[in-house]
Every structure is written in C-alpha cells, then in structure tokens.
C-alpha atoms as a PDB file:
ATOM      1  CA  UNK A   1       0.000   0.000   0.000  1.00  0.00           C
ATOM      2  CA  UNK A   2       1.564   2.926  -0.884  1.00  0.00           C
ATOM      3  CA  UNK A   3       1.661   6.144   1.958  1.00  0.00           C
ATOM      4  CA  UNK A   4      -1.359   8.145   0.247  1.00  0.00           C
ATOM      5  CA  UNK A   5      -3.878   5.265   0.197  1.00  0.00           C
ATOM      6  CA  UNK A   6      -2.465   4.423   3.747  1.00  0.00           C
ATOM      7  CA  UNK A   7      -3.173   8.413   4.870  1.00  0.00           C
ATOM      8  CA  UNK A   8      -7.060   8.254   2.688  1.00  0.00           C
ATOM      9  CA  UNK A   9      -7.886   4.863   5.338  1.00  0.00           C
ATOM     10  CA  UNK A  10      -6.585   6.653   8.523  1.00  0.00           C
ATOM     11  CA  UNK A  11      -8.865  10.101   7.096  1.00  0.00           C
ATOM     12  CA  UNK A  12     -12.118   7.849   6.550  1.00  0.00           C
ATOM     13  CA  UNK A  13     -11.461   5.806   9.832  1.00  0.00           C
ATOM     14  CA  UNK A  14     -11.619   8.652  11.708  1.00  0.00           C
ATOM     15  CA  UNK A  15     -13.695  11.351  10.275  1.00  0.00           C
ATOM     16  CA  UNK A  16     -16.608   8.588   9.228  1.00  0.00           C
ATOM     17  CA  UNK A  17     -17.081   7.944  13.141  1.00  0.00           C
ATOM     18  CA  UNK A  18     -16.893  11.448  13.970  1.00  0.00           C
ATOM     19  CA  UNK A  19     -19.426  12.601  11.632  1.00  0.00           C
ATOM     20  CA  UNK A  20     -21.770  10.002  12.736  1.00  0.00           C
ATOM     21  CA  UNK A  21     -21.446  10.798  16.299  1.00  0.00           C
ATOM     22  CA  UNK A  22     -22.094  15.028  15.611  1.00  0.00           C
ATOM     23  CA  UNK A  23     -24.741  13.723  13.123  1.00  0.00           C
ATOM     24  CA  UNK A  24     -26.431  11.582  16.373  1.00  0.00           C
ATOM     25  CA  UNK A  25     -25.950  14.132  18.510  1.00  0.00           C
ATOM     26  CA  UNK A  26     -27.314  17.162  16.513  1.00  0.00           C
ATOM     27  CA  UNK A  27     -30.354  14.784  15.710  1.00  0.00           C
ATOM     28  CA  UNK A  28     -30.924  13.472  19.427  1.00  0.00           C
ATOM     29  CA  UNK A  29     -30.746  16.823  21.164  1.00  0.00           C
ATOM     30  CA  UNK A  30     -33.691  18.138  23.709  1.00  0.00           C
ATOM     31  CA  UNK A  31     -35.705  20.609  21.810  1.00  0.00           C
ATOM     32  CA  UNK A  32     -35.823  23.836  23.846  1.00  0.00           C
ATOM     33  CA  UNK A  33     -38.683  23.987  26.535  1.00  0.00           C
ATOM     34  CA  UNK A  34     -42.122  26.088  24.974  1.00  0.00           C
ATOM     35  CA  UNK A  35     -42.571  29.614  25.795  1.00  0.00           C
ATOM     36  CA  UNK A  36     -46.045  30.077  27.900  1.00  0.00           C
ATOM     37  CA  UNK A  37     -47.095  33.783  27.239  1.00  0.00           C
ATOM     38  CA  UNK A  38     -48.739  35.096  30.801  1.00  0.00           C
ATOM     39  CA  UNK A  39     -51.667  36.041  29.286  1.00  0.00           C
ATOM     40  CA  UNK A  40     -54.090  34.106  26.506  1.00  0.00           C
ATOM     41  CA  UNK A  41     -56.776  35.977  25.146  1.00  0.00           C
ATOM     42  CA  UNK A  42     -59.368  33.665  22.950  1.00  0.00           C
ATOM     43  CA  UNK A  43     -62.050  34.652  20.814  1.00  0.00           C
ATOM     44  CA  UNK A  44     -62.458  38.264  18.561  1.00  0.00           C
ATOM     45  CA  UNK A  45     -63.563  41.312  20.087  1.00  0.00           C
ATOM     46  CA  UNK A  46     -66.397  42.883  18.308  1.00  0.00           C
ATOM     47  CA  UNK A  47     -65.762  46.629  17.412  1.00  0.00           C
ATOM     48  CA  UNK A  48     -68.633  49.073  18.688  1.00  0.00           C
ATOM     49  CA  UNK A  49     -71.177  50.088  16.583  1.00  0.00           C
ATOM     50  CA  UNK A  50     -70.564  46.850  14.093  1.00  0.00           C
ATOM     51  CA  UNK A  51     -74.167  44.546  13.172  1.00  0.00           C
ATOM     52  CA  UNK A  52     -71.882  41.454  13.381  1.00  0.00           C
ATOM     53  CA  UNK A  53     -72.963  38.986  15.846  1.00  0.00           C
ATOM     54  CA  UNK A  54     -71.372  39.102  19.155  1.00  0.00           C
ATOM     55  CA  UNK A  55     -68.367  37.520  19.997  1.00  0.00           C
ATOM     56  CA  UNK A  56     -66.904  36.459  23.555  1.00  0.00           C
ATOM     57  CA  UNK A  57     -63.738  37.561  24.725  1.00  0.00           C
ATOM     58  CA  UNK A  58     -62.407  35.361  27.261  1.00  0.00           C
ATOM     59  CA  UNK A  59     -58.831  36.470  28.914  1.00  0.00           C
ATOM     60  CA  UNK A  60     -56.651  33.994  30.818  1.00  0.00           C
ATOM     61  CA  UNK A  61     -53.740  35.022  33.064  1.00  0.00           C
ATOM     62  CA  UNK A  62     -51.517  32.007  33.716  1.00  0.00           C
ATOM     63  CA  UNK A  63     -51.541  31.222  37.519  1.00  0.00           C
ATOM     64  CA  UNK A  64     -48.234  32.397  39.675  1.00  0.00           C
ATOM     65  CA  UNK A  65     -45.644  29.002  39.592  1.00  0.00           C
ATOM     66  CA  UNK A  66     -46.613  27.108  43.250  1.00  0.00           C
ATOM     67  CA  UNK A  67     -44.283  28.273  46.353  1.00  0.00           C
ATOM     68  CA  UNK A  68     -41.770  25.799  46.714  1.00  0.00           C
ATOM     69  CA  UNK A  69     -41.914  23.305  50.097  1.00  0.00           C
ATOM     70  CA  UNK A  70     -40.785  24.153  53.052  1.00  0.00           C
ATOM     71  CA  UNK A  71     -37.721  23.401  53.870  1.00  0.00           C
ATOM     72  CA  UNK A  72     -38.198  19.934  56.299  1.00  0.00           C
ATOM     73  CA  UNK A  73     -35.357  20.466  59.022  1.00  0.00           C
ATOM     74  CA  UNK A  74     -33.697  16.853  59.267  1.00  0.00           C
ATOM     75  CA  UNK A  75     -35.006  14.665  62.095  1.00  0.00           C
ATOM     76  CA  UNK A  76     -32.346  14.683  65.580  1.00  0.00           C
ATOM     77  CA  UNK A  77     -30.350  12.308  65.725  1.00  0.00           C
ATOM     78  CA  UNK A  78     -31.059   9.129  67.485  1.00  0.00           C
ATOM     79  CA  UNK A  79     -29.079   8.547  70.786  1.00  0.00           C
ATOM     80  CA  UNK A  80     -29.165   5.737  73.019  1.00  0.00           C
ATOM     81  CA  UNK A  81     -26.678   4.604  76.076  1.00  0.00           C
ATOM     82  CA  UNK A  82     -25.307   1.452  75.062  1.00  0.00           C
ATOM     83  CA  UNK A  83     -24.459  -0.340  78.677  1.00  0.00           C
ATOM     84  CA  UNK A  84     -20.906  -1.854  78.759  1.00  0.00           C
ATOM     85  CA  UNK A  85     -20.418  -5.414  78.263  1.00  0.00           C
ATOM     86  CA  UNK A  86     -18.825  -7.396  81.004  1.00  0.00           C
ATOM     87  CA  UNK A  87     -15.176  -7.949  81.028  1.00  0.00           C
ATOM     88  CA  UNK A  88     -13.851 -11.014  79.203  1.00  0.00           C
ATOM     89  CA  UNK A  89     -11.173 -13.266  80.744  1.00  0.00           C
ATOM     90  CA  UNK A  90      -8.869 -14.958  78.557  1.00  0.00           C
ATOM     91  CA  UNK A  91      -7.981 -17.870  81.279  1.00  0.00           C
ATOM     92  CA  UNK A  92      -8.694 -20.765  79.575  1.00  0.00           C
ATOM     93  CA  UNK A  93      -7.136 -23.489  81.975  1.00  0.00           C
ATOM     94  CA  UNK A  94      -8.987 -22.466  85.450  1.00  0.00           C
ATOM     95  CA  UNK A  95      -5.556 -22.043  86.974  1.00  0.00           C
ATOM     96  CA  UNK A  96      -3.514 -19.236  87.010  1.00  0.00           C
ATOM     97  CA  UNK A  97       0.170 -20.175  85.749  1.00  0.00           C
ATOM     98  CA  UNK A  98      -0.369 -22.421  82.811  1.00  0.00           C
ATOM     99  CA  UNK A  99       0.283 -22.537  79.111  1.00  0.00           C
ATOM    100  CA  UNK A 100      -1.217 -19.243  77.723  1.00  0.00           C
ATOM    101  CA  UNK A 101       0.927 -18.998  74.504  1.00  0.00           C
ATOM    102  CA  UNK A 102       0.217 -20.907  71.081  1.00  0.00           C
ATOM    103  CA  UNK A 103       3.859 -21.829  71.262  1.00  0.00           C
ATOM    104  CA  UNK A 104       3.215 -25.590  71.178  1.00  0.00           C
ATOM    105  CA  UNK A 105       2.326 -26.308  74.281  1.00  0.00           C
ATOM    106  CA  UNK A 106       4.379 -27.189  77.816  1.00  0.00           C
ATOM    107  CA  UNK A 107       4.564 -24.553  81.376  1.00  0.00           C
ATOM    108  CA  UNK A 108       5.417 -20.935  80.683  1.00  0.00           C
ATOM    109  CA  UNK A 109       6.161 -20.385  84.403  1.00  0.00           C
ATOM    110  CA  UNK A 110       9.840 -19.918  83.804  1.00  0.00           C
ATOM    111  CA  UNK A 111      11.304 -22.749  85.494  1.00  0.00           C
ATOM    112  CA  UNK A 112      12.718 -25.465  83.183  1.00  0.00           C
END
C-alpha cells in the first residue's frame, strides 16, 4: 500500500465515526422547553357600533408558579446509652500459671 492510500484509510477511519457521532448528537438533542405567554386571550372582540354577531372575549392570566416546600429540618439524631459489656477473661485453663501462649504447648512459668 503505498503512503497516500495508507493516509485516505486513517482520514475515513476517523472522520466517518466522527461525523456520525455530531450527526447523532445534533439529531438526538432536547428541543428547547415552549414559551407560555402570561396572558391568553381567545375569541375576537367585536368593534362598537358593528351589526356582526357578538363575539366572547375570554382572557386567561396564567396562575403564579406554586411556592416551593418548606424546607423539612432533618429529624435529631437518634441517641441511646449502650451499657458496657462485662469484662472477658482470657484464662482458659482455670488455673492461674499455665500454658497461655500458642507456642506448642508445655509450662510458661519460667522454670525449666
């Protein structure tokens, strides 16, 4: 393959992916939000002194947005006195000067 042909599949490999991705994007964006004029007026209003037939003119103010909710102040925290647990003894043998090492076993009172 010579270098130009190599430098035309390295353009379209990466420009063909790009342009689909703006292409998906431009196509898939949120349209902007309508526009809600504050005030809607339906129907024609008649002109004086015209033999037309009367018409109704019926004006609508949008309502004010609701308040927002008040703010609900978190609830105190819980506390509770947790009583201390008893102490724990670690004398396994009932006695008072045996083996209390893992070190395989025998008297650790010192004399051999």
């Amino acid at each position: 393959m010579r270098f130009t042909s190599r430098m035309a599949v390295l353009a379209a490999a990466v420009s063909l992916p790009l342009c689909a991705a703006l292409a998906s994007y431009a196509l898939a964006a949120d349209p902007a939000s309508p526009r809600v004029p504050p005030e809607v007026q339906i129907g024609e209003s008649a002109e004086p002194g015209s033999s037309s037939t009367t018409t109704t003119t019926t004006t609508t103010v949008a309502p004010p947005p609701p308040p927002p909710p008040p703010a609900v102040p978190p609830p105190a925290p819980h506390t509770e006195v947790v009583p201390h647990a008893p102490p724990v003894s670690d004398d396994d043998d009932g006695g008072g000067g045996g083996d209390d090492d893992d070190d395989g076993g025998g008297d650790d009172d010192g004399d051999d």
